[in-house]
Protein backbone atom coordinates (compact mmCIF):
# COMPACT_ATOMS: atom_id res chain seq x y z
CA UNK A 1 0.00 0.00 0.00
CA UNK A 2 2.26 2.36 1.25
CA UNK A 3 5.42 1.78 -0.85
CA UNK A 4 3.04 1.96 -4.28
CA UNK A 5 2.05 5.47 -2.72
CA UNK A 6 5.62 6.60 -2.68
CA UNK A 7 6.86 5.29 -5.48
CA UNK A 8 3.73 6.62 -7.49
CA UNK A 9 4.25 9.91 -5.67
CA UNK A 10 8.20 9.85 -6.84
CA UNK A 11 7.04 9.18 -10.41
CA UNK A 12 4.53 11.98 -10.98
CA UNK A 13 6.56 14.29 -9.11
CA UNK A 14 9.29 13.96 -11.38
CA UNK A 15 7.09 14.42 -14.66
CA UNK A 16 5.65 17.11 -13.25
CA UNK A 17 9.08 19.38 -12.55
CA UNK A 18 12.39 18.75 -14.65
CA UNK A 19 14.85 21.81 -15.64
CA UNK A 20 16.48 21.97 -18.83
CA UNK A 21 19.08 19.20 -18.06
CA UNK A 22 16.40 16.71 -17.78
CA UNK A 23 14.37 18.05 -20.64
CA UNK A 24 17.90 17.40 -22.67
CA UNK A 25 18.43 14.35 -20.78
CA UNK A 26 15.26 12.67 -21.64
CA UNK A 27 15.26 13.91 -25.68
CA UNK A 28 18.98 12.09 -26.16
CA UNK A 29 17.52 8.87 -24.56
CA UNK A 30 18.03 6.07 -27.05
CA UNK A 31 17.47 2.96 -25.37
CA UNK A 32 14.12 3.76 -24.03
CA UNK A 33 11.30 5.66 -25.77
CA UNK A 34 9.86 6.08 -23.34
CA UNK A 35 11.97 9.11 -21.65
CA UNK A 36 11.56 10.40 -24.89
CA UNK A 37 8.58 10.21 -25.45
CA UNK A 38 7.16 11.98 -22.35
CA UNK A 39 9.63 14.95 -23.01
CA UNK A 40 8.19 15.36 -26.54
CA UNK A 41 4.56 15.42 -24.63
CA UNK A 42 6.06 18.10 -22.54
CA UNK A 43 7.04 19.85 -25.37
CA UNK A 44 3.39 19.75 -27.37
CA UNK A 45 1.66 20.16 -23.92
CA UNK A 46 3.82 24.14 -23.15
CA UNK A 47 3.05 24.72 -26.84
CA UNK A 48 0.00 24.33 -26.41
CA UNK A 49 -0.71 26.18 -23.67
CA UNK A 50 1.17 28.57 -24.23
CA UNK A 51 -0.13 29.18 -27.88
CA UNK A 52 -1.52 32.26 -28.77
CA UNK A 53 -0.02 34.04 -25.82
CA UNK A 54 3.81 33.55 -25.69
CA UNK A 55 4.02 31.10 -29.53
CA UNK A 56 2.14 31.85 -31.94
CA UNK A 57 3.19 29.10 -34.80
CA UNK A 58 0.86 27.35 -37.47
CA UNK A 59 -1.81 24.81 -36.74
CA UNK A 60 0.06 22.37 -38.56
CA UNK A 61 2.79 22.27 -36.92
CA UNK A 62 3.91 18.96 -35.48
CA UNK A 63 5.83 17.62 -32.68
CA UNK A 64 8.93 16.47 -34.52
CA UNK A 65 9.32 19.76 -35.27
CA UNK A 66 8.45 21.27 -32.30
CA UNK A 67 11.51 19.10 -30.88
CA UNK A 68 13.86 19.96 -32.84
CA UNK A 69 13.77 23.42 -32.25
CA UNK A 70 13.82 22.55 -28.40
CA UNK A 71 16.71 20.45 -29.07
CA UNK A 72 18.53 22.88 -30.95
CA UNK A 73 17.70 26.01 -28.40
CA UNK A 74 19.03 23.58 -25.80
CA UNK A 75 22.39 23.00 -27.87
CA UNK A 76 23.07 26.19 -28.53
CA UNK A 77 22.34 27.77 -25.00
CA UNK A 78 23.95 25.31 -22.37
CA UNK A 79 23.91 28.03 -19.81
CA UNK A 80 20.39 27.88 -19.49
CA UNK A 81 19.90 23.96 -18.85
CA UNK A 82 19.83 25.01 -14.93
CA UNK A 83 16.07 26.83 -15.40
CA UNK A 84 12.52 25.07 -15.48
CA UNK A 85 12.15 23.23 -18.48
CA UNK A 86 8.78 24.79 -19.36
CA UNK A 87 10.58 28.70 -19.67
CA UNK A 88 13.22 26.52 -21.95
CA UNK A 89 10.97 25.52 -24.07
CA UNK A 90 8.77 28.75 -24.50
CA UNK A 91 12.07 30.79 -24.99
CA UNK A 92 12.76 28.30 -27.93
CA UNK A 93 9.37 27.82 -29.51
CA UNK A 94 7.99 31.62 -29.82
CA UNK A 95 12.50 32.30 -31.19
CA UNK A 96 10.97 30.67 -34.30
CA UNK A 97 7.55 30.72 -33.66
CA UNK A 98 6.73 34.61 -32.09
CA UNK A 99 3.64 36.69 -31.66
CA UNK A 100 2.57 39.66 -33.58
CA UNK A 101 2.22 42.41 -30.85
């Protein structure tokens, strides 16, 4: 009883908050999709709630694309791995994909 608690606690807690290191960490796994696979969920889930506020990029866009330009943000600005993951991946999506003001 009380061990699944924890460990189910652990889990979610972890999906819920990872900084930019873990966002990175997850996208490069190879072994298992499954790392991967919840860090490109993370990445469609801040797009899309933060479209039409902070990214503003076409309908059609899709996540393979949305992931690379998260992967290449996080390449090419290493000194930012340390902040939430979510800020990472706004700063990188509305780069290519900004709002009209």
């Amino acid at each position: 009883g009380f061990f699944f608690f924890f460990i189910s606690v652990t889990v979610c807690a972890e999906m819920l908050y990872f900084d930019g290191n873990g966002l990175k960490q997850r996208l490069a796994e190879t072994k298992d999709n499954i790392p991967r696979t919840m860090a490109m969920g993370y990445i469609v889930g801040v797009y899309d709630t933060a479209s039409g506020v902070a990214i503003c990029g076409p309908e059609e866009a899709n996540a393979g694309e949305l992931v690379a330009v998260v992967e290449k943000y996080l390449a090419e600005h290493p000194e930012q791995l340390h902040t939430k993951a979510s800020d990472i991946v706004i700063k990188a999506l509305s780069t290519v994909f900004p709002c009209r003001k």
